[in-house]
Each structure stands twice: as structure tokens, then as C-alpha cells.
Protein backbone atom coordinates (compact mmCIF):
# COMPACT_ATOMS: atom_id res chain seq x y z
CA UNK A 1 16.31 13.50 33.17
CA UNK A 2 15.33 10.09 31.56
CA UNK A 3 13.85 10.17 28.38
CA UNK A 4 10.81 7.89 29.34
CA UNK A 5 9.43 11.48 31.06
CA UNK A 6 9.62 13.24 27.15
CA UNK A 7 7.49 9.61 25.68
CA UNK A 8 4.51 11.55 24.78
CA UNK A 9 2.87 9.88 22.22
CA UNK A 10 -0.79 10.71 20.98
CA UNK A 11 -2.35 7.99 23.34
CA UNK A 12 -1.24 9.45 25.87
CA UNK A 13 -2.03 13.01 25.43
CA UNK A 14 -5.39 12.27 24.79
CA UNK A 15 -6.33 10.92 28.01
CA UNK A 16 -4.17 12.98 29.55
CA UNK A 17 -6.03 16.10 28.08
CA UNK A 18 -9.35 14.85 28.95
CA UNK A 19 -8.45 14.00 32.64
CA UNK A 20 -7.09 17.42 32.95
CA UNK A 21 -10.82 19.13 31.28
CA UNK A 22 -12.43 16.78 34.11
CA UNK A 23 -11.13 19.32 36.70
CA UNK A 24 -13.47 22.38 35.76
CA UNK A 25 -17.22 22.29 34.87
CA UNK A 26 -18.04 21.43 31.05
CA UNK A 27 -18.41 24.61 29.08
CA UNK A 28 -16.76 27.27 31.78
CA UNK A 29 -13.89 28.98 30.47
CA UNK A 30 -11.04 28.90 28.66
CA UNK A 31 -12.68 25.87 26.88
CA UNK A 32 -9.80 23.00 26.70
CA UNK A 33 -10.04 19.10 24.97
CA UNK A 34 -13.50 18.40 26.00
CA UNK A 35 -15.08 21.17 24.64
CA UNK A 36 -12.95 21.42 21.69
CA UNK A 37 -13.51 17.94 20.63
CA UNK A 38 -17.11 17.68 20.97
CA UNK A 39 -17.71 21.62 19.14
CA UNK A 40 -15.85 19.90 16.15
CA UNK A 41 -17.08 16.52 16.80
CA UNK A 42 -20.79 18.43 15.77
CA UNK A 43 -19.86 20.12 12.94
CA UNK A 44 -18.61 17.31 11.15
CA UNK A 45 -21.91 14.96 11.84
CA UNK A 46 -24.04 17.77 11.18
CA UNK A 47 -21.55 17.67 7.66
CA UNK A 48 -22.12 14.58 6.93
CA UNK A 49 -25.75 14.98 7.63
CA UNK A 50 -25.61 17.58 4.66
CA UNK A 51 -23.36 15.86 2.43
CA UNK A 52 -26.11 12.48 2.43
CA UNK A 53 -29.25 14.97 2.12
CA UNK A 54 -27.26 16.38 -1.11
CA UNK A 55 -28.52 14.00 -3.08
CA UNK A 56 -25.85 15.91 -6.38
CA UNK A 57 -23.39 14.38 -4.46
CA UNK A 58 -21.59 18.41 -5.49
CA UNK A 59 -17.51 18.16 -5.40
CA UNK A 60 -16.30 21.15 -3.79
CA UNK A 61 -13.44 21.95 -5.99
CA UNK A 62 -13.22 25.52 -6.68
CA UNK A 63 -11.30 26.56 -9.53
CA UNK A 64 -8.92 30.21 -10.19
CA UNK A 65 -10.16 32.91 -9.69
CA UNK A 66 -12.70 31.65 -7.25
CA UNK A 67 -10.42 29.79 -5.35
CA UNK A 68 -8.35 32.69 -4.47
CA UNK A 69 -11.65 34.85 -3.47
CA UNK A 70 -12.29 32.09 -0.95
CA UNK A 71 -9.32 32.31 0.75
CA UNK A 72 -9.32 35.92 1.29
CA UNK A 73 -12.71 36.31 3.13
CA UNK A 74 -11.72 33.22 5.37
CA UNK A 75 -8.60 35.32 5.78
CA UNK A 76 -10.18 38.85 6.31
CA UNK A 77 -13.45 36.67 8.29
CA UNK A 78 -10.38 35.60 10.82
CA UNK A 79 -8.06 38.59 10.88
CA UNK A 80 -11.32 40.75 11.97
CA UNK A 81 -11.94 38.51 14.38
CA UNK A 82 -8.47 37.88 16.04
CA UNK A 83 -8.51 42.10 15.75
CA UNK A 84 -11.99 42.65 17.68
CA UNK A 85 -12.01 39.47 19.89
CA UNK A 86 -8.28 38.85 20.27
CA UNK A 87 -8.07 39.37 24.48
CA UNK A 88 -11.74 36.90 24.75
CA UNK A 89 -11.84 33.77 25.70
CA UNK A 90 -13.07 32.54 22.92
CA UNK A 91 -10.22 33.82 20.11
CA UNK A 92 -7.81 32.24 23.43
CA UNK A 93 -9.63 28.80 22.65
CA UNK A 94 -9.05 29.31 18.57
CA UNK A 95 -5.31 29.54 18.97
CA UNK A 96 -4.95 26.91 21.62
CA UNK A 97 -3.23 23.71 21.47
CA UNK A 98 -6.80 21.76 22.58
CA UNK A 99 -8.35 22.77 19.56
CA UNK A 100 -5.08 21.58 17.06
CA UNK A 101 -5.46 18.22 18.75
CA UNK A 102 -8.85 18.50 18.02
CA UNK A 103 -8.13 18.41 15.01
CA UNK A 104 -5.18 16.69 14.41
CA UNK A 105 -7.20 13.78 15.64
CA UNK A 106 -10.24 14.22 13.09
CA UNK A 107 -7.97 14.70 10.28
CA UNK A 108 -6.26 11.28 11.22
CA UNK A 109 -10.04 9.65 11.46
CA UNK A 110 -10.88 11.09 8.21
CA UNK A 111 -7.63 10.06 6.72
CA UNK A 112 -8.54 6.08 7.91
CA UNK A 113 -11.77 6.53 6.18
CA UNK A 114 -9.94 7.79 2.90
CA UNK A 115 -7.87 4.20 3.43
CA UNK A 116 -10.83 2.01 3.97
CA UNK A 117 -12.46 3.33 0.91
CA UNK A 118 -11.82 3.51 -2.53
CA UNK A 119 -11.69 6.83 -3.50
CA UNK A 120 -12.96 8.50 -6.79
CA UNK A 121 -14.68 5.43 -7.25
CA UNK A 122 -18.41 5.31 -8.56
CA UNK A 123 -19.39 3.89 -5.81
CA UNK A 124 -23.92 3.97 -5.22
CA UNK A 125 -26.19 4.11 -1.86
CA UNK A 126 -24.35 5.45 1.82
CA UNK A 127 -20.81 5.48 1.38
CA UNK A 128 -21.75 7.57 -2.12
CA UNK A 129 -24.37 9.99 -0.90
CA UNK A 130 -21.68 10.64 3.04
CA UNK A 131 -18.43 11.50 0.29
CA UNK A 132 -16.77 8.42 1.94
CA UNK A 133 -15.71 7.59 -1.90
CA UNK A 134 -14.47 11.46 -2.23
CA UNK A 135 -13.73 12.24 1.40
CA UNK A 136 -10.99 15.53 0.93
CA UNK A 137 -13.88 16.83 -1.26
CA UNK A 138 -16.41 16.50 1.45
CA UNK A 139 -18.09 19.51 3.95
CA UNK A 140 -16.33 17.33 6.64
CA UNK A 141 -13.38 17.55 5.47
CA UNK A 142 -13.15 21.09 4.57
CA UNK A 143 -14.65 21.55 8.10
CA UNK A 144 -11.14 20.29 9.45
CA UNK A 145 -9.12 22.88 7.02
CA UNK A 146 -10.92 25.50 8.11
CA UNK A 147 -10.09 24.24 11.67
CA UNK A 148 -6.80 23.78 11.21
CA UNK A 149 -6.48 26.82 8.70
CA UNK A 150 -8.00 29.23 11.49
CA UNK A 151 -5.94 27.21 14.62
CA UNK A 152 -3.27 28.14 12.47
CA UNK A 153 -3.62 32.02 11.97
CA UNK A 154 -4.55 32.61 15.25
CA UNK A 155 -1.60 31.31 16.85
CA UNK A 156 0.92 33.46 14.21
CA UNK A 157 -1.16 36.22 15.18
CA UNK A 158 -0.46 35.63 18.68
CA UNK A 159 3.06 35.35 18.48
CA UNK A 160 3.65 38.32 15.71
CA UNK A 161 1.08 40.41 18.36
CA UNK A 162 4.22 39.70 21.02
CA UNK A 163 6.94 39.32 18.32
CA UNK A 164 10.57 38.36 19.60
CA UNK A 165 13.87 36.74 17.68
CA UNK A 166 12.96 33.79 20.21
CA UNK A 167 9.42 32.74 18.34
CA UNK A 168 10.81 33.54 15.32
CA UNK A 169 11.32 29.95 14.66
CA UNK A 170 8.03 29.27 16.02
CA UNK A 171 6.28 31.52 13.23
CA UNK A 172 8.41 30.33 10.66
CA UNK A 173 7.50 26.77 11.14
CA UNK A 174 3.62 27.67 11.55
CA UNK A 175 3.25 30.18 8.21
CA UNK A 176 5.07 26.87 6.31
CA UNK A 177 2.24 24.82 7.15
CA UNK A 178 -0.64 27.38 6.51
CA UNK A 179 0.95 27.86 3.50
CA UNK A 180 1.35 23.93 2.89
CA UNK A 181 -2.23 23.80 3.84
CA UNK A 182 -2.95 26.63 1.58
CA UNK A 183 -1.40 25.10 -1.21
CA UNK A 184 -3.13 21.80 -1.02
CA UNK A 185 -6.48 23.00 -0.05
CA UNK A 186 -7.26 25.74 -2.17
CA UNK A 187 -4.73 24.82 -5.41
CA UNK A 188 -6.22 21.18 -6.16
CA UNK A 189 -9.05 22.98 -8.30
CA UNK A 190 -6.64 24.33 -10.51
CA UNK A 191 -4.22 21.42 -11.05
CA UNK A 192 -5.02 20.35 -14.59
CA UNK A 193 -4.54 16.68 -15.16
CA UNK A 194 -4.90 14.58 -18.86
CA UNK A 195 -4.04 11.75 -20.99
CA UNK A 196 -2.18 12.00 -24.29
CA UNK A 197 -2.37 9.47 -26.68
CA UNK A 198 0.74 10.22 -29.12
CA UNK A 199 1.63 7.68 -31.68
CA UNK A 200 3.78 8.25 -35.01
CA UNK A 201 1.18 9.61 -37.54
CA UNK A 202 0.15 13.16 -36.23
CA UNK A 203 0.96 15.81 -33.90
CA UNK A 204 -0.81 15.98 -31.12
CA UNK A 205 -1.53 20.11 -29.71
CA UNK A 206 -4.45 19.33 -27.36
CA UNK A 207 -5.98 17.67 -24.82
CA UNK A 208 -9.43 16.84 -23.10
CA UNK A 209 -11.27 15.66 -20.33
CA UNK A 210 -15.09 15.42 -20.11
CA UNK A 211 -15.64 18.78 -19.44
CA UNK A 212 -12.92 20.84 -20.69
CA UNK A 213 -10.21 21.15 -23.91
CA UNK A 214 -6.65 22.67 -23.42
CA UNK A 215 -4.55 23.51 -26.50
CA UNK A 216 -1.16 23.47 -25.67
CA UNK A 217 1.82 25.31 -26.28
CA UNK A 218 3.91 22.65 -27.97
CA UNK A 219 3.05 19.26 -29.70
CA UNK A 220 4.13 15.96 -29.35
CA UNK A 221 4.67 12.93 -31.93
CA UNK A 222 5.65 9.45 -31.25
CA UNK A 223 9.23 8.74 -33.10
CA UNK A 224 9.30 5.55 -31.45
CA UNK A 225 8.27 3.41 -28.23
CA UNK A 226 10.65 1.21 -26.25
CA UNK A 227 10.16 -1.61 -23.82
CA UNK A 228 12.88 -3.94 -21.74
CA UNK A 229 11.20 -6.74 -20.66
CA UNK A 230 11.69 -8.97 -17.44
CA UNK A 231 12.33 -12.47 -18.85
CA UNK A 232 8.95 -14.59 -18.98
CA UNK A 233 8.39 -17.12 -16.17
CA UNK A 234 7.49 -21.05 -17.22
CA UNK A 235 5.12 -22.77 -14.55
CA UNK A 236 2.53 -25.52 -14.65
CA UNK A 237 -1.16 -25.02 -14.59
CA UNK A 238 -3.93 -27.49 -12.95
CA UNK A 239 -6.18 -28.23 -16.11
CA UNK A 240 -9.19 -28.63 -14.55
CA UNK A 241 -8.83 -25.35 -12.97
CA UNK A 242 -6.89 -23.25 -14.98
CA UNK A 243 -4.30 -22.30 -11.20
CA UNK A 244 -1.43 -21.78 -11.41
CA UNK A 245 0.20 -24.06 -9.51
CA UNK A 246 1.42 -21.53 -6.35
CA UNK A 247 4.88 -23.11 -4.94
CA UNK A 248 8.06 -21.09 -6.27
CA UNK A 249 9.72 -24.19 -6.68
CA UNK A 250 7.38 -25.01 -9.72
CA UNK A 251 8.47 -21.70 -11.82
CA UNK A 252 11.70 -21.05 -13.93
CA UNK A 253 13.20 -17.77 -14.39
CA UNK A 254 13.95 -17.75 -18.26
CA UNK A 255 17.05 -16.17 -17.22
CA UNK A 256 18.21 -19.02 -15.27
CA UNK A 257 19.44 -22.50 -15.07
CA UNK A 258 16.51 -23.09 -12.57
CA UNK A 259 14.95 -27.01 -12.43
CA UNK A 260 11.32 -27.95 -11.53
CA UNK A 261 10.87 -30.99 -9.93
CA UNK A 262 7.36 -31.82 -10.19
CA UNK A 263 5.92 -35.53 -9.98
CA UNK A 264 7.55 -37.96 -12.05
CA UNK A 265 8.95 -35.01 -14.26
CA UNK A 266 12.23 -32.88 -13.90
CA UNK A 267 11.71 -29.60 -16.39
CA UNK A 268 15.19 -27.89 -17.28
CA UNK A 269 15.08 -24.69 -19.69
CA UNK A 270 17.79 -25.75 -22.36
CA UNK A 271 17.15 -22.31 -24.57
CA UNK A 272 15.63 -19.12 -24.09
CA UNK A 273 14.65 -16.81 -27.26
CA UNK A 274 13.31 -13.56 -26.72
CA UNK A 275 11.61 -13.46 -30.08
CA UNK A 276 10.23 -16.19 -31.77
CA UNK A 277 7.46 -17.76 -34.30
CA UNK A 278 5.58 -20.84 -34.82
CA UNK A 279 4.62 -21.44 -38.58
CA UNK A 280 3.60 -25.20 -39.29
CA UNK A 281 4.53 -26.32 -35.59
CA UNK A 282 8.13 -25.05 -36.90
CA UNK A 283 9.86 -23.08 -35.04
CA UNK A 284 11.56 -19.82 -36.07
CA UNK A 285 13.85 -17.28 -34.06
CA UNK A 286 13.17 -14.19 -35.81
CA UNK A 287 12.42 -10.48 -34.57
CA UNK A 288 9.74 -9.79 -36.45
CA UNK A 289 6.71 -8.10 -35.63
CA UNK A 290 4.68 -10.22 -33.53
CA UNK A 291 7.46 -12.22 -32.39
CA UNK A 292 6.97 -13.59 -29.02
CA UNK A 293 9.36 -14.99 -26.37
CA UNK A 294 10.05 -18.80 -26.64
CA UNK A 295 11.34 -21.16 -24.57
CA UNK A 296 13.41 -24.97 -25.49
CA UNK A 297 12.36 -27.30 -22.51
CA UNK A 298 13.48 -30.71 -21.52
CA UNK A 299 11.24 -32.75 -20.05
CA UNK A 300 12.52 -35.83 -17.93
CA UNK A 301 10.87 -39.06 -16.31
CA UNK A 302 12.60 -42.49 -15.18
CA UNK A 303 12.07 -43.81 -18.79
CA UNK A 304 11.57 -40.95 -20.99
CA UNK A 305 13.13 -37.84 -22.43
CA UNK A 306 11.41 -35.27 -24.38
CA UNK A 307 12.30 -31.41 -25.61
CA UNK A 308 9.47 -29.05 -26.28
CA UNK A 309 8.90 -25.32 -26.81
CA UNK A 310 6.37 -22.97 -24.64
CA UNK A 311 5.71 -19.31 -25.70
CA UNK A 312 3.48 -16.99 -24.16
CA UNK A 313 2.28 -16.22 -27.85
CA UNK A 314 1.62 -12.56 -29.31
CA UNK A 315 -1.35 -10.25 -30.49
CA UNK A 316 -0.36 -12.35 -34.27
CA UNK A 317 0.92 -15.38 -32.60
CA UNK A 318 -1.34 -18.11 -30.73
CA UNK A 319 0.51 -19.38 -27.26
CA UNK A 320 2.05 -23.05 -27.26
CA UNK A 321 1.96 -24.81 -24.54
CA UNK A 322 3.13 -28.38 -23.62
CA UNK A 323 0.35 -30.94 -22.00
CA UNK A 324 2.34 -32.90 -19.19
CA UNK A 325 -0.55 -35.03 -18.98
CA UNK A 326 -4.21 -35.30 -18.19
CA UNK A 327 -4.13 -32.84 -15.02
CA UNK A 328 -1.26 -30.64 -15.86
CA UNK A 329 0.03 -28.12 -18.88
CA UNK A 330 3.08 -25.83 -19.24
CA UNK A 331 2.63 -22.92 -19.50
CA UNK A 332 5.20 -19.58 -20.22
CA UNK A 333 3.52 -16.54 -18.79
CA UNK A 334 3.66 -13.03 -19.97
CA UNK A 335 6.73 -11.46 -19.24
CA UNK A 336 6.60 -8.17 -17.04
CA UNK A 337 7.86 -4.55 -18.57
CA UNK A 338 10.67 -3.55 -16.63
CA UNK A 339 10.79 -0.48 -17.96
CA UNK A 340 9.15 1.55 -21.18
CA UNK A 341 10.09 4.43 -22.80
CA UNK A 342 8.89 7.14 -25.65
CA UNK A 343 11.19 9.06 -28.01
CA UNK A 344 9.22 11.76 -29.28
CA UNK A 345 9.12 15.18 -31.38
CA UNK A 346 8.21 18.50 -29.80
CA UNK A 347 7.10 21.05 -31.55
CA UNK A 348 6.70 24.38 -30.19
CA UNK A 349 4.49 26.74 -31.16
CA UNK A 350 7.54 29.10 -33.28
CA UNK A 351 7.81 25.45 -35.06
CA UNK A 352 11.13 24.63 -33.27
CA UNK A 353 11.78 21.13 -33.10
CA UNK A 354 13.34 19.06 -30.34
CA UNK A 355 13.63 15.63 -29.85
CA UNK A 356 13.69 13.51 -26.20
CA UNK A 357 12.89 10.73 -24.19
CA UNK A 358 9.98 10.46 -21.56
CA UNK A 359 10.53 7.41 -19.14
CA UNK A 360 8.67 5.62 -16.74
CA UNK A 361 9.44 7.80 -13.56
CA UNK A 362 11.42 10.31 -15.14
CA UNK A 363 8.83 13.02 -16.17
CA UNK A 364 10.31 16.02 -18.63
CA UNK A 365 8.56 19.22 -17.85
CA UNK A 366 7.79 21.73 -20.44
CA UNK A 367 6.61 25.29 -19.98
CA UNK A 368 5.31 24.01 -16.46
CA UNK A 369 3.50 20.43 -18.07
CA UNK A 370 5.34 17.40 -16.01
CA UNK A 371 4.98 15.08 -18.72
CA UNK A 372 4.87 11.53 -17.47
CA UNK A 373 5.19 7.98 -19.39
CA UNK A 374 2.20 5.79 -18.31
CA UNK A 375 0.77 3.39 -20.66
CA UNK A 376 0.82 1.94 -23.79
CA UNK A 377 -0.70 -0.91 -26.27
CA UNK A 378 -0.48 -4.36 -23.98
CA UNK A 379 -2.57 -6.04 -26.52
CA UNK A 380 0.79 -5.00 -29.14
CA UNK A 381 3.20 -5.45 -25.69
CA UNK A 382 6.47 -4.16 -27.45
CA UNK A 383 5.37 -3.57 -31.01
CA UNK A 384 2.75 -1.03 -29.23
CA UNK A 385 1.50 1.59 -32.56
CA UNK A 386 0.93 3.93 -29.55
CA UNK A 387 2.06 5.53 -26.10
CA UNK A 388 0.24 6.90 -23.63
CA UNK A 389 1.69 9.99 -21.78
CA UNK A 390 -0.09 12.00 -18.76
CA UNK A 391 0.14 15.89 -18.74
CA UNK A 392 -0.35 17.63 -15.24
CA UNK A 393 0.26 21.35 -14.86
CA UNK A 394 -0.07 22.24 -10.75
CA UNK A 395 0.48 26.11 -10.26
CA UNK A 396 0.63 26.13 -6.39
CA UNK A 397 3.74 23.71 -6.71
CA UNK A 398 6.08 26.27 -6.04
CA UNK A 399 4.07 27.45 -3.37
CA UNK A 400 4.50 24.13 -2.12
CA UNK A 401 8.06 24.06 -1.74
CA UNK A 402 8.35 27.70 -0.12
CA UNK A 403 5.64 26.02 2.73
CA UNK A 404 7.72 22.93 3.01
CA UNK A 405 11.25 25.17 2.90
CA UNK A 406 9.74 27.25 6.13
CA UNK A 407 8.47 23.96 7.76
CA UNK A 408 12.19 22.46 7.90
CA UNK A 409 13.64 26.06 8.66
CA UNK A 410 11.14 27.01 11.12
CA UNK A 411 12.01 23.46 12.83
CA UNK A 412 15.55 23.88 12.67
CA UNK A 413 15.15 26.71 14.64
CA UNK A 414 12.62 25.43 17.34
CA UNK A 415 15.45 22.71 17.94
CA UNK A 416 18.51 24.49 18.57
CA UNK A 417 15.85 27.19 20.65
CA UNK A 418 14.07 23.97 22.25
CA UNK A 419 15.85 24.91 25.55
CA UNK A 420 14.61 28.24 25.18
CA UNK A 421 10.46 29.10 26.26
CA UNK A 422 9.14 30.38 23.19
């Protein structure tokens, strides 16, 4: 059997579906694609509809316990109907495959939308009062998770109604997505989310956002901050617009022997410093505070030679640049963090004491807080007073994992079964 006769892709189904709905009357049982797409189709316009007359422009983010109330009377609301309908046509259509694509294919649209706009922006007039600017926190989009949620628990209802070690796999894989979806739907209310501005003075035990303080149980102080820089890049710069000039071949990598030919002129870096200070137009190589990264230039024509220094200057220090001539200026730009890093102090709330790091991608987690390094003084660049550190405690991430965990197991098992009808 070629493998050209198992290409299904979406765009194909789709048509495919809707020729195959063309072959019965429009609304004449068991409902397939047609139906499906234009019942859901509905709800979400007549969603959107409400979400622009809601002029609050309310966030539907419920919050523990409420949260967890939800979800059981969408979970009772469905498991009395699956139990009184479950042999109509109608609960048939709820578990079937036309309805999933449904969808599938409105979460995708919705999903564009979420890419097209910025989200959680402030954003005024239509795209503000349809949720386009807060689209997983719209009616439309909690339209689709119910879809999905219901799709969902009426085909593991199915199968557990006509259990067998053959759809085992098949349930598996199903209850790790409802769970997934679970997870993601009805935990983002609770996930708790802030930013910690530790420096070296004071303990810091709480947090806030604009609505809400958190005391935590442990502390943090700043012992000290750390930052490896990339090494600065020298260009040139068009005076009379301030452009860069954009042509690789006119920058030099501090770190390397690297030539600009430009014009008359042939700029070689004779000396990099990574700290430095002008005082008097003398220059210093020093690492005191304030110090800023320095460069020793040689500037070459047919009948000239001439050294200079560039630095990208400091929150103390002015830049220097070096005037090539009436249209164009050297210029060092600020060099790039390649990685930051805060030592701190914990203190827990039995006054034990515990120092660590917190990196730049490497969050430490404490009593379920991911603590993660994000931000710090770029006025002050390495001499930064302070760091900034964001604190996120997500209760449903276990629940997570155990969704994703049945996902792969429950697919494990529908490939080694694939041969098998399930």
C-alpha cells in the first residue's frame, strides 16, 4: 500500500468532509461537518456579538475555589446528559469526529487571531471591545473548550460504556488531553505571577500586583548581581541622520582582529579594555564603578595615520566618540548581556539561612515559587544596585504533566494497536 493513500492532511479532510455531508439533506440525521461547523460557527459570532456589547470588557478568569465549582457542573451538566441521551442522535453527534474537527479548526482560527494581535495589550475601539487583544479570555474562546471539553467526555464515555484492553490506549490518550485541557483552562486563574525587586539593603517577604499582596514563606536579599557581557561592537554612524551605517562589513567585533574598510579610511582595533575612564581627555584602565568598555583605534588614509579611543560611556561616564569627518562618527555601541546572574540570601520563615544563585534560564524553585532572573538596572548595566526576579506559583502544573504523561502513553499504545480497530 503506498503511503500517498495515508497523506491526509487537514486540507484535505475538510473538503473531503463537506463533499461527503453533500450526500444527505442539511440538518437530517446523524448531523456530520456541515452541521457541526455551522452550529459552532453561530455560537462563536453570537460570542463575539456579546463580548463587543460588554462594554467592561470582563476577563473570564475564575479563581480557586470557583474554578473548581465550574468544572464540576460542566462535568455533572455532560455526564447527565451522555446518561439520559447517550443512544440519540444527538449525544452520537457530541462524540463524533465532525464535531472535533469542528473544532480543531476554530481553535486554529482563533489561535491566528491570538498571532495577529498583540495580546494583553491596552489596546481601545473593535479589536478591544471583540477580546481580539485577550482572545483565550474571550466567550469565543471558552465556547471552543467547552466544545472540545464535552467532544472529549463523550467519546471516553463511549469507549468506557464498551470497555476492552483494545481502546484502552484510546482512553488513555483522550483522558490526557481533557486533563491537559483541564489544566490549562480552568488552572490559569490560579497561577500567581509577580515581580521582585531584591537589592542588598533589606529582605524582601512579599509581593504585589494591583489587586492583590502575597507574603511569602521565605525572603530574599541581594548579596550580589553578576553580568558577562558580549564584547561591544564599533561601527560608523551617518551624522546627519544619526543610522547606523547597516553593512556588516562596517562593524568590528571588539573581540577580534576585524578591519573596516570604509572610504578613504581603513579602521583596525589595536586594544580592547573592558573597563575604562576618561578624566581630562586622559585615558585610564581602571575597574571602577562606572567604568565603561573602551576601545584603542587606528585610523588609516593614503597620507595619514591617527589612533583614537571610542567608549560606549557609562551612567557616570559621557560616551567618546571619534568624528571621521563632516558626514561620519565612530561610534562603540552598547555591549549585549550574555548572561546575568543574582547571588542571594533566603531566609525562611524558622530564620534558616541559605545562600544561591538564580540565572537567566535556570529558575530555583522554592516551596512551589519557580523563581526566575529577569531584569535588572540597564541605566547601572553591570554595577546594577538592584535585580529583578519573577515569582510564579502554578498549582495545576503537576496536573499538567500526569495529562501530558497519558497523552504519550495513550499514543504509544494506539501505535503498536494501530493495526488493530479500536
Amino acid at each position: 500500500m503506498s503511503a500517498n493513500k495515508w497523506d491526509f492532511s487537514i486540507f484535505r479532510v475538510i473538503p473531503l468532509l463537506y463533499k461527503m455531508s453533500n450526500k444527505k439533506q442539511i440538518w437530517q440525521y446523524p448531523w456530520q461537518f456541515k452541521e457541526s461547523l455551522i452550529i459552532l460557527s453561530t455560537a462563536i459570532i453570537i460570542s463575539f456579538i456579546l463580548d463587543f456589547i460588554d462594554k467592561s470588557n470582563t476577563i473570564l478568569k475564575p479563581v480557586f475555589p470557583y474554578n473548581i465549582y465550574i468544572l464540576l457542573a460542566i462535568f455533572v451538566f455532560d455526564t447527565l446528559i451522555f446518561i439520559s441521551f447517550r443512544k440519540t442522535n444527538f449525544v452520537k453527534w457530541l462524540q463524533s469526529g465532525y464535531l472535533a474537527i469542528s473544532t480543531i479548526i476554530w481553535l486554529f482560527i482563533l489561535v491566528i487571531i491570538m498571532g495577529i494581535f498583540e495580546q494583553n495589550n491596552q489596546s481601545e475601539g473593535l479589536i478591544y471591545n471583540l477580546h481580539l487583544n485577550n482572545i483565550i479570555y474571550s466567550k469565543s474562546f471558552i465556547i471552543v473548550e467547552f466544545a472540545l471539553f464535552t467532544n472529549l467526555l463523550m467519546v471516553i464515555y463511549s469507549k468506557l460504556n464498551e470497555f476492552s484492553i483494545r481502546n484502552f490506549s484510546f482512553i488513555t490518550n483522550h483522558l490526557g488531553i481533557l486533563i491537559l485541557l483541564i489544566s490549562l483552562s480552568f488552572g490559569a486563574g490560579d497561577i500567581e505571577k509577580y515581580n521582585m525587586k531584591i537589592d542588598t539593603q533589606n529582605y524582601v517577604w512579599g509581593v504585589s500586583s494591583k489587586d492583590k499582596t502575597t507574603e511569602l514563606p521565605f525572603a530574599l536579599k541581594l548579596n550580589n548581581f553578576y553580568i558577562d557581557m558580549f564584547p561591544a561592537k564599533i561601527t560608523i554612524v551617518e551624522n546627519k541622520t544619526d543610522n547606523i551605517i547597516d553593512d556588516n562589513s562596517n562593524i568590528i567585533s571588539a573581540n577580534k582582529d576585524s578591519v573596516i574598510i570604509f572610504n578613504k579610511y581603513k579602521i583596525s582595533l589595536l586594544k580592547y579594555y573592558n573597563n575604562g575612564v576618561f578624566i581630562n581627555n586622559k585615558f585610564y584602565s581602571v575597574n571602577d564603578q562606572g567604568a565603561a568598555p573602551t576601545a584603542m583605534l587606528c585610523i588609516k588614509t593614503k597620507h595619514s595615520t591617527d589612533t583614537c579611543y571610542v567608549s560606549c560611556g557609562s551612567y557616570m561616564y559621557p560616551s567618546k566618540v571619534y568624528s571621521l569627518d563632516t558626514d561620519y562618527t565612530i561610534v562603540m555601541l552598547e555591549p549585549e548581556p550574555k548572561l546575568f546572574k543574582s547571588d542571594v540570601k533566603i531566609i525562611y520563615k524558622n530564620s534558616e539561612t541559605e545562600n544561591i544563585s538564580i540565572e537567566v534560564n535556570k529558575p530555583i524553585n522554592i516551596y512551589g515559587w519557580d523563581i526566575y532572573q529577569t531584569d535588572y538596572n540597564k541605566d547601572m548595566g553591570k554595577w546594577s544596585e538592584y535585580s529583578i526576579v519573577e515569582i510564579v506559583k502554578d498549582p495545576w502544573l503537576n496536573i499538567v504533566y500526569i495529562g501530558i504523561f497519558m497523552m504519550i502513553i495513550g499514543a504509544i499504545g494506539i501505535i503498536f494497536l494501530g493495526k488493530k480497530k479500536i
